[in-house]
N, C-alpha and C. Protein backbone atom coordinates (compact mmCIF):
# COMPACT_ATOMS: atom_id res chain seq x y z
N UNK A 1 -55.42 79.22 35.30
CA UNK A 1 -56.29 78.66 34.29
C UNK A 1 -56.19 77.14 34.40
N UNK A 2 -56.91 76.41 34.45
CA UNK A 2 -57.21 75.03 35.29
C UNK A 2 -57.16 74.56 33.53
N UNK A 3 -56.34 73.26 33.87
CA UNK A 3 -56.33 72.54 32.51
C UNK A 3 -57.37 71.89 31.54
N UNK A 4 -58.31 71.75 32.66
CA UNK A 4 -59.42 71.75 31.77
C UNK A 4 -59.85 72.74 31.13
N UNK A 5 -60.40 73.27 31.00
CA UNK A 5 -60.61 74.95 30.84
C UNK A 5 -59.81 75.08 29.47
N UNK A 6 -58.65 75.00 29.39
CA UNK A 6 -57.07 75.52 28.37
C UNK A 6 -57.65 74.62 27.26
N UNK A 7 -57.89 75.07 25.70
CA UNK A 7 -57.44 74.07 25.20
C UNK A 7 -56.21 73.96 24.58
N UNK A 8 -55.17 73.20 24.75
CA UNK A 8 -53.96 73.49 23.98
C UNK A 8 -54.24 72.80 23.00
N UNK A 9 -53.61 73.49 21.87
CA UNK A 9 -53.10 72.74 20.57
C UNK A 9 -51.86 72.44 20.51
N UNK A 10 -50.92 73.23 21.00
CA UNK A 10 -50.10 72.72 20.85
C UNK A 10 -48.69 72.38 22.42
N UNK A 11 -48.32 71.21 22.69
CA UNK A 11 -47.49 71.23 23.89
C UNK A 11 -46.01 71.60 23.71
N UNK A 12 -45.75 72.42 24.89
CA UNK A 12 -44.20 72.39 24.74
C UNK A 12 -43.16 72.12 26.62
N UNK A 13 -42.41 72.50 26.54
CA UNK A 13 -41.88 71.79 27.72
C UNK A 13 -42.04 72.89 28.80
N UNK A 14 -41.73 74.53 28.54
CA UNK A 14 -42.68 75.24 29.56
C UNK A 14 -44.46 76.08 29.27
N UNK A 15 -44.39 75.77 27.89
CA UNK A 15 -45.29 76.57 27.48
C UNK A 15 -46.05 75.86 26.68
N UNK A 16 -47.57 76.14 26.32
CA UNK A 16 -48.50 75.41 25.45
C UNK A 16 -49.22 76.66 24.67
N UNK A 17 -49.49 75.61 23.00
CA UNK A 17 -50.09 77.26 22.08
C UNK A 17 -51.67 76.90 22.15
N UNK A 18 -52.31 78.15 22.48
CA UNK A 18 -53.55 77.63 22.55
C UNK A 18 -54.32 78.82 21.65
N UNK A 19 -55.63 78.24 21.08
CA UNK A 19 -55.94 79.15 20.19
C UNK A 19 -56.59 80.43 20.98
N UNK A 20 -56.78 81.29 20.00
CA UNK A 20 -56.81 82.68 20.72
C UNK A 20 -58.55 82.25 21.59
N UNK A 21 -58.13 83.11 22.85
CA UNK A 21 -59.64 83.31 23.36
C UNK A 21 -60.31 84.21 23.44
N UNK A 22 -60.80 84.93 22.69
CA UNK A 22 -61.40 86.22 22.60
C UNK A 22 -61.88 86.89 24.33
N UNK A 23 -61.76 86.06 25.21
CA UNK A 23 -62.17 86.56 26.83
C UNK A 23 -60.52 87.20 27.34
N UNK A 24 -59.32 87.32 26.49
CA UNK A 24 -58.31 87.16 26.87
C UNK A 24 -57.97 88.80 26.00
N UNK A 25 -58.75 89.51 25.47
CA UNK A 25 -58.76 90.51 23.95
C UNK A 25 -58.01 91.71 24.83
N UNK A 26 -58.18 91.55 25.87
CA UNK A 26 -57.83 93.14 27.27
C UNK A 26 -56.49 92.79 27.18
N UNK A 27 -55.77 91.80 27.17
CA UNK A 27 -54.68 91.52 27.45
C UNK A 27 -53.90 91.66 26.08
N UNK A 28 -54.51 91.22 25.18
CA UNK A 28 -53.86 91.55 23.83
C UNK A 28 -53.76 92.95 23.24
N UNK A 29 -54.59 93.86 23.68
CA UNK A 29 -54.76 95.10 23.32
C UNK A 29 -53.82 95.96 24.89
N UNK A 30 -53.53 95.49 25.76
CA UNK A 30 -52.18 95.84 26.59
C UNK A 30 -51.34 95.82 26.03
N UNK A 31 -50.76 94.58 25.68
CA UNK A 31 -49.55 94.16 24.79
C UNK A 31 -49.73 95.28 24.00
N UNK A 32 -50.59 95.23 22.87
CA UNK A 32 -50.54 96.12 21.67
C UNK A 32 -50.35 97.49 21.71
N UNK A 33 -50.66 97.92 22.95
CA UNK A 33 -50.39 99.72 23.31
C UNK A 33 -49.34 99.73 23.79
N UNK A 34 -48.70 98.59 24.80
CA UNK A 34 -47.56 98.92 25.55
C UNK A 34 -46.70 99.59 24.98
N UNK A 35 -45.76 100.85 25.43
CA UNK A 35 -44.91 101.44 24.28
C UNK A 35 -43.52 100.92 24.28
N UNK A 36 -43.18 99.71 25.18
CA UNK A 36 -42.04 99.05 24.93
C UNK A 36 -42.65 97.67 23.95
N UNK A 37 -43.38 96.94 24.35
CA UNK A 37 -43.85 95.56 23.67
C UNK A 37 -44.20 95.99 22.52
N UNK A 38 -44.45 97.62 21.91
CA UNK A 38 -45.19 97.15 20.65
C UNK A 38 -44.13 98.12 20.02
N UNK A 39 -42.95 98.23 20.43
CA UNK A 39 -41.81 99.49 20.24
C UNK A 39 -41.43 98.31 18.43
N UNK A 40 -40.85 97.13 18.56
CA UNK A 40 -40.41 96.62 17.26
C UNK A 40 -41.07 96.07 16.92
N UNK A 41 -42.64 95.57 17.52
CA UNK A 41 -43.76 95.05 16.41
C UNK A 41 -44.12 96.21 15.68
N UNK A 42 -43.82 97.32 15.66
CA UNK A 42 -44.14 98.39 14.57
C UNK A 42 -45.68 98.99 14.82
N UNK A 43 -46.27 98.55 15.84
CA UNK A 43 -47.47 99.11 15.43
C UNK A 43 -47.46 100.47 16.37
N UNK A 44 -48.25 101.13 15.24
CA UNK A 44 -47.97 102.94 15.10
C UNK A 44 -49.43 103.46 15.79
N UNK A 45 -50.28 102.81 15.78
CA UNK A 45 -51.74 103.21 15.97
C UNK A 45 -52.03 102.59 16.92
N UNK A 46 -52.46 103.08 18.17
CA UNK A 46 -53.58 102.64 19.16
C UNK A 46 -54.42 101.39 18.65
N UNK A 47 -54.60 100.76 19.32
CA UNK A 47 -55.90 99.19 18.86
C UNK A 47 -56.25 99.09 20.33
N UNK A 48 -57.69 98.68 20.02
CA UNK A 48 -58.73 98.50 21.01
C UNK A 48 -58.93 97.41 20.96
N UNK A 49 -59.79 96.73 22.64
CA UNK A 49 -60.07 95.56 22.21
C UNK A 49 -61.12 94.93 20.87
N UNK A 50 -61.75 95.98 20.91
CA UNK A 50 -62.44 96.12 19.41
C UNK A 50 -62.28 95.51 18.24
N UNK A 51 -61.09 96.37 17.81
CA UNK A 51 -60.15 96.11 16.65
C UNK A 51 -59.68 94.91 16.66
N UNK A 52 -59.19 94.07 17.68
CA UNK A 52 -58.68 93.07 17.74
C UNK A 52 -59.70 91.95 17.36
N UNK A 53 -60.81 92.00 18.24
CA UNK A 53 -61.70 90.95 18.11
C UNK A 53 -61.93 91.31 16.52
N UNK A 54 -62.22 92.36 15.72
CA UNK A 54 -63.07 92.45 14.27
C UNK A 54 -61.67 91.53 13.51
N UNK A 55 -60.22 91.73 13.83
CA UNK A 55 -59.29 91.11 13.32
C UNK A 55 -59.50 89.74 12.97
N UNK A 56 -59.79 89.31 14.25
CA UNK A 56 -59.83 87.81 14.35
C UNK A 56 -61.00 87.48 13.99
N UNK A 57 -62.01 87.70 13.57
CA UNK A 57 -63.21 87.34 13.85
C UNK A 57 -62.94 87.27 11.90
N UNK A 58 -62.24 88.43 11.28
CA UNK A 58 -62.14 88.35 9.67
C UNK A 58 -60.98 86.98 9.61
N UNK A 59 -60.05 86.99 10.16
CA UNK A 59 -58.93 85.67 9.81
C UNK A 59 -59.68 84.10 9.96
N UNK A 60 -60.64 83.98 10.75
CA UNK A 60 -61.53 82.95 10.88
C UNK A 60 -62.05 82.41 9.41
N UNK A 61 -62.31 83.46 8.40
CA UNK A 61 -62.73 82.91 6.76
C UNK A 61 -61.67 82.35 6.49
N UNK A 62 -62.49 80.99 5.84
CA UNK A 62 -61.76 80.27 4.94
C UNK A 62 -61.27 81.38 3.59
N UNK A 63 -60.24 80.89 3.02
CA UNK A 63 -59.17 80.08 3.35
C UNK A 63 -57.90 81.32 4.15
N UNK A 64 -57.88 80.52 5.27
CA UNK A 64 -57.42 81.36 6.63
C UNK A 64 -55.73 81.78 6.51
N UNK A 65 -55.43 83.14 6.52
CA UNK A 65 -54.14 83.80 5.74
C UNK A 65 -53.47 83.89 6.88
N UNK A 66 -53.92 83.98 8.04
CA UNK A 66 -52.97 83.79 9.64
C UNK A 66 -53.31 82.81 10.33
N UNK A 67 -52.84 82.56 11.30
CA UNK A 67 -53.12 81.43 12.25
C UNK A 67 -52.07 82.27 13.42
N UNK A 68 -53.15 82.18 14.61
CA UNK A 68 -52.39 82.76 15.93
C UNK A 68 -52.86 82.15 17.33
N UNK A 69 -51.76 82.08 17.98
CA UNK A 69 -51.88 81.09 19.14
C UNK A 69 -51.25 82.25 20.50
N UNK A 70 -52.07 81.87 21.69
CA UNK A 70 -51.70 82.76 22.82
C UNK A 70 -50.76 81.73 23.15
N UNK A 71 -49.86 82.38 23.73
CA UNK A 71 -48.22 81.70 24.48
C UNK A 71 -48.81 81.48 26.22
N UNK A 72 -49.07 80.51 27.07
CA UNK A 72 -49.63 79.59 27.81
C UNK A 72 -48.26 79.66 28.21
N UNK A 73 -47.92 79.92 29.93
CA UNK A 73 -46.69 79.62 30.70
C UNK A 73 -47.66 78.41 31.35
N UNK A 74 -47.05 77.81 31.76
CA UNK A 74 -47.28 76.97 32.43
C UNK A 74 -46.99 76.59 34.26
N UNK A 75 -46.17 77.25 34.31
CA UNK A 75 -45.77 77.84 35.66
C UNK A 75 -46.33 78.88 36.08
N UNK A 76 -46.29 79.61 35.65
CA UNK A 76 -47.39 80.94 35.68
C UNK A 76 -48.66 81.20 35.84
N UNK A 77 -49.03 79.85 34.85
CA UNK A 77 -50.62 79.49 34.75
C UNK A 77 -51.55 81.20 34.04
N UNK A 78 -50.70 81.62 33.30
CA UNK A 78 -51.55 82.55 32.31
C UNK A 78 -50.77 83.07 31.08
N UNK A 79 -51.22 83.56 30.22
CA UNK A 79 -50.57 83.85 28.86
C UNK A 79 -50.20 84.83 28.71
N UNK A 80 -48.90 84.83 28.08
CA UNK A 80 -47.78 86.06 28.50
C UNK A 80 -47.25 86.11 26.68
N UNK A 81 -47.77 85.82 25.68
CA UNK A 81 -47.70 85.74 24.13
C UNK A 81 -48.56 85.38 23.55
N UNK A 82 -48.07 86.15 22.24
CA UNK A 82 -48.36 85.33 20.56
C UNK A 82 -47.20 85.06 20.00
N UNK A 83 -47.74 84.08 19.21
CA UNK A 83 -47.34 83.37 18.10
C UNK A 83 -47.89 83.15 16.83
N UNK A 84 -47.98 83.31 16.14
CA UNK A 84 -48.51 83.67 14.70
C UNK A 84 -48.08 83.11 13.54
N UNK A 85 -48.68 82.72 12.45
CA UNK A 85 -48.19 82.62 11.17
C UNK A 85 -49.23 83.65 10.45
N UNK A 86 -48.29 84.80 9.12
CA UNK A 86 -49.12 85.79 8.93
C UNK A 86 -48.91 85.47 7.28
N UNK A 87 -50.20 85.52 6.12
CA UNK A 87 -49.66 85.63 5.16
C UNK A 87 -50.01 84.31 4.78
N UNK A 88 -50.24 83.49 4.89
CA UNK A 88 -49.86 81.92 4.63
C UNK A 88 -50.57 81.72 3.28
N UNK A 89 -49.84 81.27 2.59
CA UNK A 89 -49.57 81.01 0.71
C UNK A 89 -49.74 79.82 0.20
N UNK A 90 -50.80 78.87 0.52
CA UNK A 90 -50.81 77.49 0.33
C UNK A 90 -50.85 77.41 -1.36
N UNK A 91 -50.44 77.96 -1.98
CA UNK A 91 -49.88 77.39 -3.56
C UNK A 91 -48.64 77.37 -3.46
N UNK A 92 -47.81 78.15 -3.11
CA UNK A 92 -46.42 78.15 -2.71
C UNK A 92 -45.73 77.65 -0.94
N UNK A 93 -46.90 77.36 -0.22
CA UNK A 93 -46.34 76.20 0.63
C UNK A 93 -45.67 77.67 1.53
N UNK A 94 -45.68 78.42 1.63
CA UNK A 94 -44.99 79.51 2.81
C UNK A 94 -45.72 80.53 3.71
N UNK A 95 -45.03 80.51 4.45
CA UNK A 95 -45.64 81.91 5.65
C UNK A 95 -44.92 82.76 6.14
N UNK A 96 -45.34 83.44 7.02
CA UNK A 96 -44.86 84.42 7.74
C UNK A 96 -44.82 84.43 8.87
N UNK A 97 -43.30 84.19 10.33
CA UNK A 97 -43.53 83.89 11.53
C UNK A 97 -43.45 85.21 11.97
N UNK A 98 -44.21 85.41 13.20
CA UNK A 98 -44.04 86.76 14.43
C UNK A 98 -44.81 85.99 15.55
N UNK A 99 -43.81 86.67 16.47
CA UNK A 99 -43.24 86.37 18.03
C UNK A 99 -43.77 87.31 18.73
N UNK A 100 -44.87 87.59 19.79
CA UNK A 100 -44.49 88.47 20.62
C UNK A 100 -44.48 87.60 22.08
N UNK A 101 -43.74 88.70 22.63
CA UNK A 101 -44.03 87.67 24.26
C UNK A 101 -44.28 89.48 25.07
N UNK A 102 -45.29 89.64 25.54
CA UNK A 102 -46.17 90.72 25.49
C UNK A 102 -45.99 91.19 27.23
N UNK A 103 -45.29 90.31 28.07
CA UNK A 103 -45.16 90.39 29.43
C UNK A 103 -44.11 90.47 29.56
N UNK A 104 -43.60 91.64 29.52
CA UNK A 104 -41.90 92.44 29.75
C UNK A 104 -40.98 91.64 30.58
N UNK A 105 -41.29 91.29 31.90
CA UNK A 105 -40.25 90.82 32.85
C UNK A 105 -39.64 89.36 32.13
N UNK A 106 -40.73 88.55 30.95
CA UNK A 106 -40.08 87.67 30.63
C UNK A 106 -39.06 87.31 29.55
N UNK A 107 -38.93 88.91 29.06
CA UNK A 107 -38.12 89.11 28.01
C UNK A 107 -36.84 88.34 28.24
N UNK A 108 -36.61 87.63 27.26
CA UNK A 108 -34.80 86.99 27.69
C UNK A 108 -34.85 86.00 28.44
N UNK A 109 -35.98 85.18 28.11
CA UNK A 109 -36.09 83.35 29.00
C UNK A 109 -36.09 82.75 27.61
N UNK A 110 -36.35 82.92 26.51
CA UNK A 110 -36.07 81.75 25.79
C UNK A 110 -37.60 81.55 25.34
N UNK A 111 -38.93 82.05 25.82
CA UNK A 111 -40.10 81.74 25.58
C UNK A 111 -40.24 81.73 24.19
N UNK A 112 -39.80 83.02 23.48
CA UNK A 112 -39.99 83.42 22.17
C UNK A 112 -39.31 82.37 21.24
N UNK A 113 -38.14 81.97 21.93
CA UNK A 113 -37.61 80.55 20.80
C UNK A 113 -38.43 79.45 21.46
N UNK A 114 -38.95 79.27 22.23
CA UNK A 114 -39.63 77.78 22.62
C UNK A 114 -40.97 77.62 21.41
N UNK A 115 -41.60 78.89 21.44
CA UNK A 115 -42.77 79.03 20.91
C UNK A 115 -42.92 79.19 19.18
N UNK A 116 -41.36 79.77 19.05
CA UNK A 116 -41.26 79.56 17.32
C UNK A 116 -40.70 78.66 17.00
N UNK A 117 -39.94 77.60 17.99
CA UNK A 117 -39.85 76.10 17.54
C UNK A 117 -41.04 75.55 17.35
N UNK A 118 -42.01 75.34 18.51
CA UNK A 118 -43.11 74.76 17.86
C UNK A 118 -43.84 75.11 16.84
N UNK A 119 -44.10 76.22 16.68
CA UNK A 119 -44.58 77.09 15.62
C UNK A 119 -44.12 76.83 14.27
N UNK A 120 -42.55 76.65 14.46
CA UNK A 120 -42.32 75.89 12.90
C UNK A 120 -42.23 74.43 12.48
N UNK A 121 -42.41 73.68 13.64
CA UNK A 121 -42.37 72.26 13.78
C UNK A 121 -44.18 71.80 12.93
N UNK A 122 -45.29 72.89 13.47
CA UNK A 122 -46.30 72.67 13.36
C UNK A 122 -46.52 72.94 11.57
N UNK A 123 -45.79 74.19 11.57
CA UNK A 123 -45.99 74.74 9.95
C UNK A 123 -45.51 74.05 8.88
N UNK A 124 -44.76 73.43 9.32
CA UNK A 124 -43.83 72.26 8.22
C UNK A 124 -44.39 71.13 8.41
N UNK A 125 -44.83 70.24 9.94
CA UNK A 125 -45.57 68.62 9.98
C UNK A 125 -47.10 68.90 9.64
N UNK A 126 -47.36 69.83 9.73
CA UNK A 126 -48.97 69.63 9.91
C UNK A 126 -49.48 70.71 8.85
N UNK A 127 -49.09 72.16 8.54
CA UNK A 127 -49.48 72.48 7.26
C UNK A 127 -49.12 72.37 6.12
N UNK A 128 -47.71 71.43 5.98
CA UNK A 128 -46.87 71.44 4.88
C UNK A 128 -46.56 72.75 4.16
N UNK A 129 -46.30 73.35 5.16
CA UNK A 129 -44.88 74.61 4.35
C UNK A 129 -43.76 73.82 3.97
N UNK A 130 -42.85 75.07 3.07
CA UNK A 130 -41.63 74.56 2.64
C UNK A 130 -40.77 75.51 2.88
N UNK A 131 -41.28 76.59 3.19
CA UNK A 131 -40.24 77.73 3.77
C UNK A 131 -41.33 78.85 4.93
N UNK A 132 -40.31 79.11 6.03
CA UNK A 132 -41.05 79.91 6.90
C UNK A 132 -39.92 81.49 6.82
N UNK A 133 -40.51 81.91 6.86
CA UNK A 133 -40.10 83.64 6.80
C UNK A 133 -39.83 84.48 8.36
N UNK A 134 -39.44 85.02 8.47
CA UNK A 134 -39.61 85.74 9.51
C UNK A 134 -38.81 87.52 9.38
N UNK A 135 -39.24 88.38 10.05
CA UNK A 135 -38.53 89.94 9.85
C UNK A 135 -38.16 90.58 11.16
N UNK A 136 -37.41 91.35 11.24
CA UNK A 136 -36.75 92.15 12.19
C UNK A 136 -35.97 93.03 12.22
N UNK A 137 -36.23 94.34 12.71
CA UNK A 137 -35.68 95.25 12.14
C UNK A 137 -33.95 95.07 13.26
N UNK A 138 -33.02 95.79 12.23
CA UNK A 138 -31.53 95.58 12.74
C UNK A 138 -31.72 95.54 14.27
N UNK A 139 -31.88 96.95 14.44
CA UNK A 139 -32.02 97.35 16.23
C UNK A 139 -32.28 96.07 17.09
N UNK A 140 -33.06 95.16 16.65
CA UNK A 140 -33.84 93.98 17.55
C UNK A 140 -32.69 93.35 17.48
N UNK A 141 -31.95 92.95 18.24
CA UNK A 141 -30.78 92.16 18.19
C UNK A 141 -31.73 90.77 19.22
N UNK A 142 -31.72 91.09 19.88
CA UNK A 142 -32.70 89.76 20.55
C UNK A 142 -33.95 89.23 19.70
N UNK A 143 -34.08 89.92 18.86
CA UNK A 143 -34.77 88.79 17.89
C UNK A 143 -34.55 88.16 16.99
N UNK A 144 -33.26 88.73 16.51
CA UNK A 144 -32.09 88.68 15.55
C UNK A 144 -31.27 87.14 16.12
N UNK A 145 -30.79 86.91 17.31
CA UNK A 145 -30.41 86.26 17.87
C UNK A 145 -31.39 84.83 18.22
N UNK A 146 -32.53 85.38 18.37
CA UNK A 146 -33.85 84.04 18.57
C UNK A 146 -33.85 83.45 16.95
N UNK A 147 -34.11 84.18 16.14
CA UNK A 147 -34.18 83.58 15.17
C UNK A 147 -33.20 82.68 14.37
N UNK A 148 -32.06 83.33 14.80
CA UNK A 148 -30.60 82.15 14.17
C UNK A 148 -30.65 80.90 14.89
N UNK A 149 -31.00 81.11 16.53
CA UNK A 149 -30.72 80.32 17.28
C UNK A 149 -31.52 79.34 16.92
N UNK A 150 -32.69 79.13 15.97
CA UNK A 150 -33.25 77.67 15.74
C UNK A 150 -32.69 77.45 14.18
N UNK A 151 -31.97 78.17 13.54
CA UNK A 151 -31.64 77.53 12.42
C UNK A 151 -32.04 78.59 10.90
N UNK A 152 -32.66 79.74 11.23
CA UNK A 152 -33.16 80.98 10.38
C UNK A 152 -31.54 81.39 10.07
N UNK A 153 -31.98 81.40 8.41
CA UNK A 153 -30.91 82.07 8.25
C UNK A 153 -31.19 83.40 8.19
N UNK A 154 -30.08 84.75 7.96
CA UNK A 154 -30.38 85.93 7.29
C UNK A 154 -30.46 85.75 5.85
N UNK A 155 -31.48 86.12 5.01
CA UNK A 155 -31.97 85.90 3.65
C UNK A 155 -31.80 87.12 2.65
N UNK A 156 -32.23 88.52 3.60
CA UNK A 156 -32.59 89.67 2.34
C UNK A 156 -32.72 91.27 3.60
N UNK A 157 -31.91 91.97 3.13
CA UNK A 157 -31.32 92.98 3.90
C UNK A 157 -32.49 93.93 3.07
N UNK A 158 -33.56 94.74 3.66
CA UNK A 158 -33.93 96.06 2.96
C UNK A 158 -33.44 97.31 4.10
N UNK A 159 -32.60 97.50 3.24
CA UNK A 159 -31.80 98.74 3.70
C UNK A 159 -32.80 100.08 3.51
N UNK A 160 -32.73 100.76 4.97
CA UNK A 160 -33.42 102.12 5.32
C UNK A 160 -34.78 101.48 5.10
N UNK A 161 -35.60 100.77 5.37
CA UNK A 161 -36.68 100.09 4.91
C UNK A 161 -37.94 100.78 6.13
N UNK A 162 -37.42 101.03 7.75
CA UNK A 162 -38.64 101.41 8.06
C UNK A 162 -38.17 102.09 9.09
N UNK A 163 -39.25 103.44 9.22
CA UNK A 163 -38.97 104.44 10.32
C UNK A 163 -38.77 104.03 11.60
N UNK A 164 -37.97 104.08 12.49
CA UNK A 164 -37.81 103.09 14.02
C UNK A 164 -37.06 104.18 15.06
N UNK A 165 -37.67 104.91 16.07
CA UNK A 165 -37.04 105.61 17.18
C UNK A 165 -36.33 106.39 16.02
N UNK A 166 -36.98 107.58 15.50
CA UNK A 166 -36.27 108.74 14.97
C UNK A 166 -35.45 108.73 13.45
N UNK A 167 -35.35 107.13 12.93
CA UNK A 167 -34.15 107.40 11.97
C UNK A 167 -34.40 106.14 11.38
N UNK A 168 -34.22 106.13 10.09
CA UNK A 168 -34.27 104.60 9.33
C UNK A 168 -33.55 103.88 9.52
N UNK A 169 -33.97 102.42 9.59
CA UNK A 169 -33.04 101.49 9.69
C UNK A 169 -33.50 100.10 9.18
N UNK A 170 -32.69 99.08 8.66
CA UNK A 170 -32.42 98.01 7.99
C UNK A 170 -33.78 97.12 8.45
N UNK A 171 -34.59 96.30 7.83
CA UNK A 171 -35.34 95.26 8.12
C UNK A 171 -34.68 93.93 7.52
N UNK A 172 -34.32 92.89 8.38
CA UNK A 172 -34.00 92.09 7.77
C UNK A 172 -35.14 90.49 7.78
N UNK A 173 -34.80 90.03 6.84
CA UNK A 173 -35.20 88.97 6.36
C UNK A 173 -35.09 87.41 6.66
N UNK A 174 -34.90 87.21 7.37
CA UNK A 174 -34.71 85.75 7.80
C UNK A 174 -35.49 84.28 7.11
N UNK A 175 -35.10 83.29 6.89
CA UNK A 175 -35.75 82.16 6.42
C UNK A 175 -35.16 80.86 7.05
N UNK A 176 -36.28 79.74 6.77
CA UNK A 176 -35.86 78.96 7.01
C UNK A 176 -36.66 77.70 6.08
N UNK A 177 -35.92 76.71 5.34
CA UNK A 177 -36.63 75.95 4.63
C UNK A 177 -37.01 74.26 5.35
N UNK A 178 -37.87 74.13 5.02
CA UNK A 178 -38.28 72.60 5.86
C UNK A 178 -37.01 71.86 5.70
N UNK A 179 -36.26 71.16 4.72
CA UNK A 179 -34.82 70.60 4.84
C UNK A 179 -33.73 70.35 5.40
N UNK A 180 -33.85 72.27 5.55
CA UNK A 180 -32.86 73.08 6.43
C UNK A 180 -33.35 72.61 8.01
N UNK A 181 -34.69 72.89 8.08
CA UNK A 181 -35.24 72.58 9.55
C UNK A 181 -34.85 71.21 10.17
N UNK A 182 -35.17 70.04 8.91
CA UNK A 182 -35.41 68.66 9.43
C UNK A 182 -34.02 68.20 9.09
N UNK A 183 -32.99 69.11 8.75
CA UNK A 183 -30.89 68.60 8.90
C UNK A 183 -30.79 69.05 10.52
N UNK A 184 -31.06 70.16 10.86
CA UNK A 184 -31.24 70.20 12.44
C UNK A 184 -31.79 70.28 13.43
N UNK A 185 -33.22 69.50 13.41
CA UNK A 185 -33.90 68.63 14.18
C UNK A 185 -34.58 67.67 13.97
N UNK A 186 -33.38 67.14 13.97
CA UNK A 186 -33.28 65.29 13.64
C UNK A 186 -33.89 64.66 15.10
């Protein structure tokens, strides 16, 4: 994908967030069936590229409750994620982060924390949040681990909270408040 072409919104040091391109919907609806990539995003139902585009095409109304960006390698030269804010509460200044990085082999490079650093850098300088959220069920220990690693704390344990590979288990809660963010990345 030739840089002209890309528009990024946002830069990072291997990766750039660029807004979704609806010519890209085949690839998002891969991700979304894959039965490992979509094993702890929870989703239970088949989605088409269909579904996806009617998704996005409703989040586009003002006043806009997600905001989602394809994850742009840059070495790679094609998009291997999302990044998302879901939920977003502009009377109370908060959202909701989710991560996917949708191209298996790159599981465990660090993409998913590159992309929710910027992601919360953007949600706190540029939409003025005051707290970002994020969830993961116990099992996800690698997301569990991405998320501390920028400064998320654990917030709120719902115990037996959602069906996962056969048997209930814990969703936890993670947060992080702009304060908290800007004491450690000074």
């Amino acid at each position: 994908m030739e840089k002209k072409t890309r528009l990024t919104f946002i830069e990072g040091e291997r990766i750039e967030l660029l807004p979704f391109n609806p010519e890209n919907v085949n690839i998002h609806a891969r991700w979304a069936n894959d039965p490992k990539a979509r094993l702890y995003a929870r989703n239970v139902f088949p989605v088409s590229p269909e579904d996806l585009k009617k998704r996005l095409e409703q989040n586009q109304e003002p006043p806009k409750r997600d905001i989602s960006f394809e994850i742009y390698h840059k070495e790679l030269d094609k998009i291997v994620g999302l990044v998302e804010f879901h939920y977003i509460n502009y009377i109370n200044h908060a959202a909701d982060l989710s991560v996917l990085i949708g191209e298996k082999e790159l599981w465990r490079n660090n993409l998913g924390t590159e992309a929710a650093k910027l992601m919360i850098k953007y949600g706190f300088d540029e939409l003025n949040l005051v707290k970002i959220t994020a969830s993961a069920l116990r099992p996800n220990k690698g997301a569990c681990r991405m998320l501390e690693k920028f400064g998320m704390k654990l917030e709120l344990v719902l115990k037996n909270q959602t069906y996962f590979d056969g048997e209930y288990v814990d969703e936890l809660i993670f947060c992080i408040s702009r304060d908290e963010w800007e004491q450690t990345n000074k």
